[in-house]
N, C-alpha and C. Protein backbone atom coordinates (compact mmCIF):
# COMPACT_ATOMS: atom_id res chain seq x y z
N UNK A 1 -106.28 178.06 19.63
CA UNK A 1 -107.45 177.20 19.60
C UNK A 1 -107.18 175.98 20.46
N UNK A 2 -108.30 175.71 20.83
CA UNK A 2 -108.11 174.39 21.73
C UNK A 2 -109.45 173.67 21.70
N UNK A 3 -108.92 172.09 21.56
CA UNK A 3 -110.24 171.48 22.30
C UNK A 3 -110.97 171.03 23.20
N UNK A 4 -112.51 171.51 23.45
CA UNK A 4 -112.79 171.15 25.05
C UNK A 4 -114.06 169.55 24.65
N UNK A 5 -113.91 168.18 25.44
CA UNK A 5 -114.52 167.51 25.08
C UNK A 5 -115.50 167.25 26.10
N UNK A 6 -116.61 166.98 26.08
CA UNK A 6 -117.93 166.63 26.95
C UNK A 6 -117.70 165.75 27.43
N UNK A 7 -116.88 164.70 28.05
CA UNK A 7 -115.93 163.93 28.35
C UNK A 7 -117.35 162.34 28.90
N UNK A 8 -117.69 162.78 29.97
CA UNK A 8 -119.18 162.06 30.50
C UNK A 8 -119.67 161.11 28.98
N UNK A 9 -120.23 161.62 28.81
CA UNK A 9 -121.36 160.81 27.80
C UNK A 9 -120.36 160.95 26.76
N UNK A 10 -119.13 160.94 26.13
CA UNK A 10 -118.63 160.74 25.15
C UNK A 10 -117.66 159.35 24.32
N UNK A 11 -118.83 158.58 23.68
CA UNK A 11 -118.11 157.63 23.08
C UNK A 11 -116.46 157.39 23.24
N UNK A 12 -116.03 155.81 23.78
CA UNK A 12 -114.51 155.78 23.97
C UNK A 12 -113.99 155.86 22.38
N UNK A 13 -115.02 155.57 21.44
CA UNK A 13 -114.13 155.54 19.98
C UNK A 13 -113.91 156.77 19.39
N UNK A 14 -115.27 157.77 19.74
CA UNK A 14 -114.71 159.11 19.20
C UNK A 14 -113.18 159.78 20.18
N UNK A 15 -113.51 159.31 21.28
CA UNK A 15 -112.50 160.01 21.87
C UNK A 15 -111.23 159.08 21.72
N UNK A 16 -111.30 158.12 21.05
CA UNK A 16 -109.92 157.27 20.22
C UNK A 16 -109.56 158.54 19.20
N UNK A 17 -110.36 158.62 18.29
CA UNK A 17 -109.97 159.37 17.22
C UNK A 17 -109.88 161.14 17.82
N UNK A 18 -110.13 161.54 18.93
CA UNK A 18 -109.91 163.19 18.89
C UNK A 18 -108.17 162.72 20.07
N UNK A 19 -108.06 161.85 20.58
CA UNK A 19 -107.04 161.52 20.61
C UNK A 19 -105.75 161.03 20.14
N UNK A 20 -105.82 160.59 18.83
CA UNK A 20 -105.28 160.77 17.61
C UNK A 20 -104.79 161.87 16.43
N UNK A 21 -105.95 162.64 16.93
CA UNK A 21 -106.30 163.89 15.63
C UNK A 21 -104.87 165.05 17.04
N UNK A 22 -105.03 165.14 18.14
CA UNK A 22 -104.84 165.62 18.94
C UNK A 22 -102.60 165.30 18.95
N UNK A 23 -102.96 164.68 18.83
CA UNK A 23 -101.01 163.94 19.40
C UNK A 23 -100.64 164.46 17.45
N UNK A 24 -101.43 163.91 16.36
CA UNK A 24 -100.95 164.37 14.72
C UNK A 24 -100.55 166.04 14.72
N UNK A 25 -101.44 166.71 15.43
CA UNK A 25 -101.94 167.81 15.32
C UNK A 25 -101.47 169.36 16.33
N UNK A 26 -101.12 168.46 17.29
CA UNK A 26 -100.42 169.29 18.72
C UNK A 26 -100.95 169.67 19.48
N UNK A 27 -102.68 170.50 19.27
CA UNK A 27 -103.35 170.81 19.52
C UNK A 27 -103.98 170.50 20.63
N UNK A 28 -103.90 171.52 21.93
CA UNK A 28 -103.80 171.13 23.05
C UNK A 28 -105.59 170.42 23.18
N UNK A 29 -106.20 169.68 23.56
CA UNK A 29 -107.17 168.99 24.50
C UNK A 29 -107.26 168.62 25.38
N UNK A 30 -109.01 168.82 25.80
CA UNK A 30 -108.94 168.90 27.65
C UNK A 30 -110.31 167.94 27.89
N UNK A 31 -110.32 167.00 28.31
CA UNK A 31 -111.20 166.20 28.29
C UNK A 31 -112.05 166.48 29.85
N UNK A 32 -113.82 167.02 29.71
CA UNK A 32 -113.81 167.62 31.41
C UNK A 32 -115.25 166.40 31.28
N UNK A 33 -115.27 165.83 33.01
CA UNK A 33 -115.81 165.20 33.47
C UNK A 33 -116.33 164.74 34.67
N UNK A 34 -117.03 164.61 35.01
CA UNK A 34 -117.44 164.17 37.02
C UNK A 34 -116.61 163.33 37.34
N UNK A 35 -116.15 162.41 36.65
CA UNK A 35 -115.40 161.37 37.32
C UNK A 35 -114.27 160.98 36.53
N UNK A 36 -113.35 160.43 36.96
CA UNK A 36 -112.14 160.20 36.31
C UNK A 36 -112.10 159.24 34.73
N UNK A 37 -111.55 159.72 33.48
CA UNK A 37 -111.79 159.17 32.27
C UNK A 37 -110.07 158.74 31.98
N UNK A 38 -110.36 158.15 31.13
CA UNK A 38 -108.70 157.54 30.66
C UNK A 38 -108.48 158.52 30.00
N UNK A 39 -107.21 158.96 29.66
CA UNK A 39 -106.47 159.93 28.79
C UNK A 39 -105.06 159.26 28.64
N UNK A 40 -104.34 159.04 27.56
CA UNK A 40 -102.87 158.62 27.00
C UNK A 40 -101.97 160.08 27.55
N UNK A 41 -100.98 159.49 27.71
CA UNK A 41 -99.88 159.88 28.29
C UNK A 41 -99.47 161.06 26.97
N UNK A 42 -99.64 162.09 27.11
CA UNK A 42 -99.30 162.77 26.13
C UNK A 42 -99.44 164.56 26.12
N UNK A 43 -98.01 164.94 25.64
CA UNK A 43 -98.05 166.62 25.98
C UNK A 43 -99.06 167.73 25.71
N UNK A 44 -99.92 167.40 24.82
CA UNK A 44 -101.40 168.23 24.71
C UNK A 44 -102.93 167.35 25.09
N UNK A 45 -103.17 166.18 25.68
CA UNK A 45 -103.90 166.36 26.02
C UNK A 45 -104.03 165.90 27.63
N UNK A 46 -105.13 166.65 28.39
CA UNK A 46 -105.37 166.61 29.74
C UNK A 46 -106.93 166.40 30.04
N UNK A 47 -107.21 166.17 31.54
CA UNK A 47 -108.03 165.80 32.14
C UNK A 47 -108.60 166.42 32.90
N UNK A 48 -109.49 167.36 32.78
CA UNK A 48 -110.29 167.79 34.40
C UNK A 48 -111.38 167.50 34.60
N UNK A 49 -111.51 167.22 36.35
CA UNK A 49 -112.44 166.40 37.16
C UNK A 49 -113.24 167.10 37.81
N UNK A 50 -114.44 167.52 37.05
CA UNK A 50 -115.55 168.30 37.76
C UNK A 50 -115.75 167.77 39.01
N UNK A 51 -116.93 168.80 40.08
CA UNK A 51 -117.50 168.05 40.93
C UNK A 51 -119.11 167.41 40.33
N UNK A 52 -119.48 166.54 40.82
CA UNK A 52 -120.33 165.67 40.56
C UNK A 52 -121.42 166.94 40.30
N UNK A 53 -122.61 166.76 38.90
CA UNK A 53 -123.88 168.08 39.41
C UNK A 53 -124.65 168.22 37.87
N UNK A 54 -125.78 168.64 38.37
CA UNK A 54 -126.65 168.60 36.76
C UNK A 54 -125.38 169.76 36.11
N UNK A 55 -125.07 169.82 34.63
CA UNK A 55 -124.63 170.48 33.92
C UNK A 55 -123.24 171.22 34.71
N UNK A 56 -122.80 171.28 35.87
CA UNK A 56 -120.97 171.09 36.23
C UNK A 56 -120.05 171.36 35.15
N UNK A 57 -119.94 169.74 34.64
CA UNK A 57 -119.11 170.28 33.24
C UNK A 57 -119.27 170.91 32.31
N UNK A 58 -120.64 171.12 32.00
CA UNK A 58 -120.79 171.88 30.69
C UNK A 58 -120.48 173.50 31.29
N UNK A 59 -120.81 173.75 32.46
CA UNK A 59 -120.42 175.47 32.78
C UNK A 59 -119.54 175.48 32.82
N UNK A 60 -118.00 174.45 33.41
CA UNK A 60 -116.69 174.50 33.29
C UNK A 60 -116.07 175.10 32.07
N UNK A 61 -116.75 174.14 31.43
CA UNK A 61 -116.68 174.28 29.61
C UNK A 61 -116.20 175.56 29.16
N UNK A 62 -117.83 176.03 29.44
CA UNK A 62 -118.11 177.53 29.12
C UNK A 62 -117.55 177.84 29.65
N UNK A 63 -117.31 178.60 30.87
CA UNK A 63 -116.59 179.30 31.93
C UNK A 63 -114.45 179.53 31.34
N UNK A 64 -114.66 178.66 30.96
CA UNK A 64 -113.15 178.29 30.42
C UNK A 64 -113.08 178.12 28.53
N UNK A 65 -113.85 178.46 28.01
CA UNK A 65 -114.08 178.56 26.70
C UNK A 65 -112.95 179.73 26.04
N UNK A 66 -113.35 179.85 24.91
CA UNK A 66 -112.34 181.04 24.49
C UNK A 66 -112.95 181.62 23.01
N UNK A 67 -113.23 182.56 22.59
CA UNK A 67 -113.62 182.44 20.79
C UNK A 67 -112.73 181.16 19.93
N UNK A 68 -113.22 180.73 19.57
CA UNK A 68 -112.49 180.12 18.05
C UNK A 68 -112.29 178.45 18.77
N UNK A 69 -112.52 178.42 20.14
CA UNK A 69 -112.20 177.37 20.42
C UNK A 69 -113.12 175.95 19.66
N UNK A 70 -113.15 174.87 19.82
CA UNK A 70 -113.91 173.64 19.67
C UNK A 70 -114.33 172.91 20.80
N UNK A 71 -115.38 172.50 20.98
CA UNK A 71 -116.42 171.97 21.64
C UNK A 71 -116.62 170.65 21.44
N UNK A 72 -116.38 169.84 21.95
CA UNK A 72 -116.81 168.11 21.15
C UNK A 72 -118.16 168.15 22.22
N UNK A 73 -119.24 167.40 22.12
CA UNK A 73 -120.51 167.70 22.49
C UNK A 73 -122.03 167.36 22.06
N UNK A 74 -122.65 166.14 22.55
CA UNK A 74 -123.66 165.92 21.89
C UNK A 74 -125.19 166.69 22.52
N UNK A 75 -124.54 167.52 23.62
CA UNK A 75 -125.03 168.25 24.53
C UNK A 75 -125.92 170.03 23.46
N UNK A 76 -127.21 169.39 23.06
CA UNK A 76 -127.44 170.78 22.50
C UNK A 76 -127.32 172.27 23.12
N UNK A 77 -128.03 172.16 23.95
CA UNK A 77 -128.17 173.91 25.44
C UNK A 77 -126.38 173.65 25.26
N UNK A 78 -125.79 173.23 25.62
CA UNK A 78 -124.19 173.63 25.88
C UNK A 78 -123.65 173.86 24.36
N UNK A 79 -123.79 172.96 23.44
CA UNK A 79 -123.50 173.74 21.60
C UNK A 79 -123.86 175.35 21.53
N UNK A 80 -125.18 175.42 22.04
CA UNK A 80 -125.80 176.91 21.71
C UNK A 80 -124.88 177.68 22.53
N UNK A 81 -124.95 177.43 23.84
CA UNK A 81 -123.81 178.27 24.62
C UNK A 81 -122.29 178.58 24.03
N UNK A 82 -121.71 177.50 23.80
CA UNK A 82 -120.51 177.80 22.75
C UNK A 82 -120.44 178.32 21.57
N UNK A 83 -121.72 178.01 20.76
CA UNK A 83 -121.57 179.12 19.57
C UNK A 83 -121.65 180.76 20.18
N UNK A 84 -122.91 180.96 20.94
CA UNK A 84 -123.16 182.30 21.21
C UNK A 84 -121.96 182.77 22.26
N UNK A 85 -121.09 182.25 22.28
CA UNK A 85 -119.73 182.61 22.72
C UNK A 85 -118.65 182.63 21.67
N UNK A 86 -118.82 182.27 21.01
CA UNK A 86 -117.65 182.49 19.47
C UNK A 86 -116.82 181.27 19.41
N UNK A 87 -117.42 180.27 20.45
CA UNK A 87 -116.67 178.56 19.69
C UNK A 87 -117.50 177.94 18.57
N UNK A 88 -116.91 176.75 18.50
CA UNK A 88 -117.48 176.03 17.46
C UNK A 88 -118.04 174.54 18.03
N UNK A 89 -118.89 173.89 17.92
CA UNK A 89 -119.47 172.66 18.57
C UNK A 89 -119.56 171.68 17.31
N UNK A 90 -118.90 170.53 17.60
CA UNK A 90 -119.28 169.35 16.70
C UNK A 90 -119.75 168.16 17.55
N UNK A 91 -120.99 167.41 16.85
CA UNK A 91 -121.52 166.27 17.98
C UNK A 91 -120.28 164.75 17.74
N UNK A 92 -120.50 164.14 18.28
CA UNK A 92 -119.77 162.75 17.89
C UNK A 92 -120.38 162.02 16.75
N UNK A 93 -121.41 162.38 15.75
CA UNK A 93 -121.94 161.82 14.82
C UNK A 93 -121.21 162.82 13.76
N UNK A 94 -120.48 163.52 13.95
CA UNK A 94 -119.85 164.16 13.07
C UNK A 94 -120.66 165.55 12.65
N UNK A 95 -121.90 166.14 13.10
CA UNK A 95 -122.80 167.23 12.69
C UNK A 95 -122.16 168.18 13.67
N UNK A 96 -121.67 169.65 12.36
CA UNK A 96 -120.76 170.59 13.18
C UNK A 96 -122.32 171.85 13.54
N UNK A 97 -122.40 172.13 14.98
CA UNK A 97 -122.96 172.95 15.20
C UNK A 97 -122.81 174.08 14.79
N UNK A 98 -123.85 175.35 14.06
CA UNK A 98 -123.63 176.58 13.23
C UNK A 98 -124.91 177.64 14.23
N UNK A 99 -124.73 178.93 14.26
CA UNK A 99 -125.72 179.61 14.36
C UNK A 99 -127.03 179.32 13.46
N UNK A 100 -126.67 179.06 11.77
CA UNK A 100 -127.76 178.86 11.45
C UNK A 100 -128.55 177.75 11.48
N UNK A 101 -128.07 176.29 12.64
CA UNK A 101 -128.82 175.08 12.66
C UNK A 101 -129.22 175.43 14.48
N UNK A 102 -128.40 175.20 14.80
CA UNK A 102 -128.68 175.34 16.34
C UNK A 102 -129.87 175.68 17.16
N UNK A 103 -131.03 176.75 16.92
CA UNK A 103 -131.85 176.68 17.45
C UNK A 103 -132.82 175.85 16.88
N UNK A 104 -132.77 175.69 15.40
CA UNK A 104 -133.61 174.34 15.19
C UNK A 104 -133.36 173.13 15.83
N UNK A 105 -132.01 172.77 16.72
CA UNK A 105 -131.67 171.62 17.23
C UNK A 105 -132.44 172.05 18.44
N UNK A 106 -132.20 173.06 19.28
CA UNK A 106 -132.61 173.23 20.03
C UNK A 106 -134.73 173.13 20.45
N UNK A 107 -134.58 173.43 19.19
CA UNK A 107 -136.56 174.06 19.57
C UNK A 107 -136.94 172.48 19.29
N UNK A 108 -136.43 171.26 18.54
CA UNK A 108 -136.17 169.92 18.28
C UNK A 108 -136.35 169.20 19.45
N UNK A 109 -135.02 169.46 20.56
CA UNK A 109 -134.90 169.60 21.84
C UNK A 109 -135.80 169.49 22.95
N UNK A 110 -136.54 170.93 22.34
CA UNK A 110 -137.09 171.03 23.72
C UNK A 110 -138.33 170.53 23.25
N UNK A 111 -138.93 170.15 22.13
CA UNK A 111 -140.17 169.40 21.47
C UNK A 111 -140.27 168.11 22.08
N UNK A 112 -139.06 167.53 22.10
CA UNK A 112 -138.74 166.08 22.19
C UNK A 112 -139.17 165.71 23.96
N UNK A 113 -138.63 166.91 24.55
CA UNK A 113 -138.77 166.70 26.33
C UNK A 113 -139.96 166.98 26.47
N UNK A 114 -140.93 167.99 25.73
CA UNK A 114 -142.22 168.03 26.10
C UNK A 114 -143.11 166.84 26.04
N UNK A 115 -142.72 165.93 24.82
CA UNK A 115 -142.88 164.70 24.42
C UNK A 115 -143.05 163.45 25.34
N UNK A 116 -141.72 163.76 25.90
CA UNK A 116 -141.50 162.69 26.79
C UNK A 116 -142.10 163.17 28.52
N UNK A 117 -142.36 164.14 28.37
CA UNK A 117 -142.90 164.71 29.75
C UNK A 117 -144.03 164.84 29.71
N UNK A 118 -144.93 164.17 28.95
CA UNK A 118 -146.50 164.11 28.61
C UNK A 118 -146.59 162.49 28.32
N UNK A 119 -145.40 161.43 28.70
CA UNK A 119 -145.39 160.64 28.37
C UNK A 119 -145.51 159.59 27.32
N UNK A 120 -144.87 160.12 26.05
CA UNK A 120 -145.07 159.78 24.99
C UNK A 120 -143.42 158.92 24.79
N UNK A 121 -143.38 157.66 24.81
CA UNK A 121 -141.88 156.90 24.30
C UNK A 121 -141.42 157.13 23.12
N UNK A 122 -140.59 157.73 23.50
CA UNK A 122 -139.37 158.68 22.08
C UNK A 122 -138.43 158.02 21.35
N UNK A 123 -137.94 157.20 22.60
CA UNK A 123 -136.68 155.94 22.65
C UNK A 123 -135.06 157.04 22.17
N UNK A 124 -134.27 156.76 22.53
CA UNK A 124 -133.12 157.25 22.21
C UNK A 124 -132.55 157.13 20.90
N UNK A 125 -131.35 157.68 20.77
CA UNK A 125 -130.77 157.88 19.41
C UNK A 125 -130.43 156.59 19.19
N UNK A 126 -129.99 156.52 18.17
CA UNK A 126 -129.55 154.97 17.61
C UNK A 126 -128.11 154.65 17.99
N UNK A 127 -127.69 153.59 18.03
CA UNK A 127 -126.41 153.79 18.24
C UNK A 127 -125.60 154.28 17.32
N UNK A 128 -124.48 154.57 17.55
CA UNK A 128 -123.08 154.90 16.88
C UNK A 128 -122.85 153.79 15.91
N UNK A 129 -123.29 154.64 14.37
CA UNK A 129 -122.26 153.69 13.33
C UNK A 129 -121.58 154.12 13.07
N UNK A 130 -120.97 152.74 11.59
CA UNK A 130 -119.67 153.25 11.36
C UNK A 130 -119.26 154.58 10.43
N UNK A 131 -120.31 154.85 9.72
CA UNK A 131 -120.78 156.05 8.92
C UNK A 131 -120.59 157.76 9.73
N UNK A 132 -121.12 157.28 10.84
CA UNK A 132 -120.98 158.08 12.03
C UNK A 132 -119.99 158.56 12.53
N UNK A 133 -118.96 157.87 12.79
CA UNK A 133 -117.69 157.58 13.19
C UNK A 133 -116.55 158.52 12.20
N UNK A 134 -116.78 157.79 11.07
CA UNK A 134 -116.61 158.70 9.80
C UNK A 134 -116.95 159.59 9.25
N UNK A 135 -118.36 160.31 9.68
CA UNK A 135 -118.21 161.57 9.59
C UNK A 135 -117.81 162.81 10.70
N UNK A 136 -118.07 162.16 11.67
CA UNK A 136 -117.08 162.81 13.05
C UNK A 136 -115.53 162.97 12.37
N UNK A 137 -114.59 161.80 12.43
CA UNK A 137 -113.73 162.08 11.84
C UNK A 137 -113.11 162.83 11.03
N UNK A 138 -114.12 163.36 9.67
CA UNK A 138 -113.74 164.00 8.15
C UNK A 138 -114.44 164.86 8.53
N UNK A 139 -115.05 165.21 10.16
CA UNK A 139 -115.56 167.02 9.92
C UNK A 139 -114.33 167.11 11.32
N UNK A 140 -113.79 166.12 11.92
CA UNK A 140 -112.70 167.21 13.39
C UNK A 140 -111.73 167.50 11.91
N UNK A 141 -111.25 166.83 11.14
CA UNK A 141 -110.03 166.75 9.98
C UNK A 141 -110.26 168.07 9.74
N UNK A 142 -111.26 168.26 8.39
CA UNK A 142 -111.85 169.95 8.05
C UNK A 142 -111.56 170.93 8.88
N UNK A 143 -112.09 170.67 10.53
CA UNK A 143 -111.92 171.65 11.10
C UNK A 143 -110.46 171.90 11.44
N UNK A 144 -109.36 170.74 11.90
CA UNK A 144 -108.34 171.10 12.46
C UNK A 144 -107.09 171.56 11.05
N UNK A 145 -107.46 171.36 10.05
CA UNK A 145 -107.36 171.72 8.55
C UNK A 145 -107.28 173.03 8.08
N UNK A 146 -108.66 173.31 8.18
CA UNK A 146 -108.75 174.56 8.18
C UNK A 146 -108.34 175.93 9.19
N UNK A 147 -108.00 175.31 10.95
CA UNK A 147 -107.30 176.17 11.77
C UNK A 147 -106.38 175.76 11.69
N UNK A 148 -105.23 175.14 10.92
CA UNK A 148 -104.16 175.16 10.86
C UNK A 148 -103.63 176.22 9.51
N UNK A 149 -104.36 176.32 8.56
CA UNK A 149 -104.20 177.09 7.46
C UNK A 149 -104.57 178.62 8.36
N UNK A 150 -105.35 179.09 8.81
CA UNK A 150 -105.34 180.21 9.13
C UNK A 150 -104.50 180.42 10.26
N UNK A 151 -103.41 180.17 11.05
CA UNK A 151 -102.40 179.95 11.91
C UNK A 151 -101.42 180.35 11.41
């Protein structure tokens, strides 16, 4: 198992804590991105540097995925892609992507762009609390928990 993180749009605090969970844990991580991101000096986790492009990293992702792997990702179309590949997707608010939520995120999704493409102000997600933070945290735990027991 390994983790692949959406690296671009991904909070520096979640990626404090999957960098943490990561060095406790051994568990190799790969942080992929258009442009160069900080990563700590450390034997499981690494860095790759897409080329610049709509969705780039997220096909990297995929392209380089594996069953059973993990997905960090607030990216829905790329969650669905990793489940229907046999990974697992969790957002940075801590909500672990499942076959049985996913196309409701998705059909959500694509409601929301029709929305905004008929010009209707949607406004973005809220920011990152601390609630948030904490449940990201106590669902990567569960997960890296539970693939360590079946190992």
């Amino acid at each position: 198992m390994k983790i692949w993180v959406d690296a671009d749009a991904c909070p520096v605090v979640i990626k404090d804590i999957l960098f943490k969970a990561a060095e406790r844990t051994g568990v190799e991580m790969t942080l992929v991105a258009n442009q160069p991101v900080y990563i700590p000096r450390s034997r499981c986790i690494t860095m790759l540097k897409v080329a610049a492009g709509f969705d780039v990293a997220d096909n990297e992702i995929v392209k380089r995925l594996s069953a059973g792997d993990l997905v960090i990702t607030a990216d829905i179309p790329l969650a669905a892609e990793v489940i229907d590949k046999g990974g697992h997707a969790l957002n940075p608010r801590g909500e672990l992507y499942s076959e049985d939520n996913i196309r409701e995120r998705l059909n959500m999704r694509d409601f929301m762009d029709t929305l905004r493409a008929s010009g209707v102000e949607t406004g973005g997600p809220p920011a990152l609390s601390q609630s948030d933070r904490q449940s990201f945290a106590n669902n990567l735990d569960k997960f890296l928990t539970r693939y360590a027991r079946n190992t």
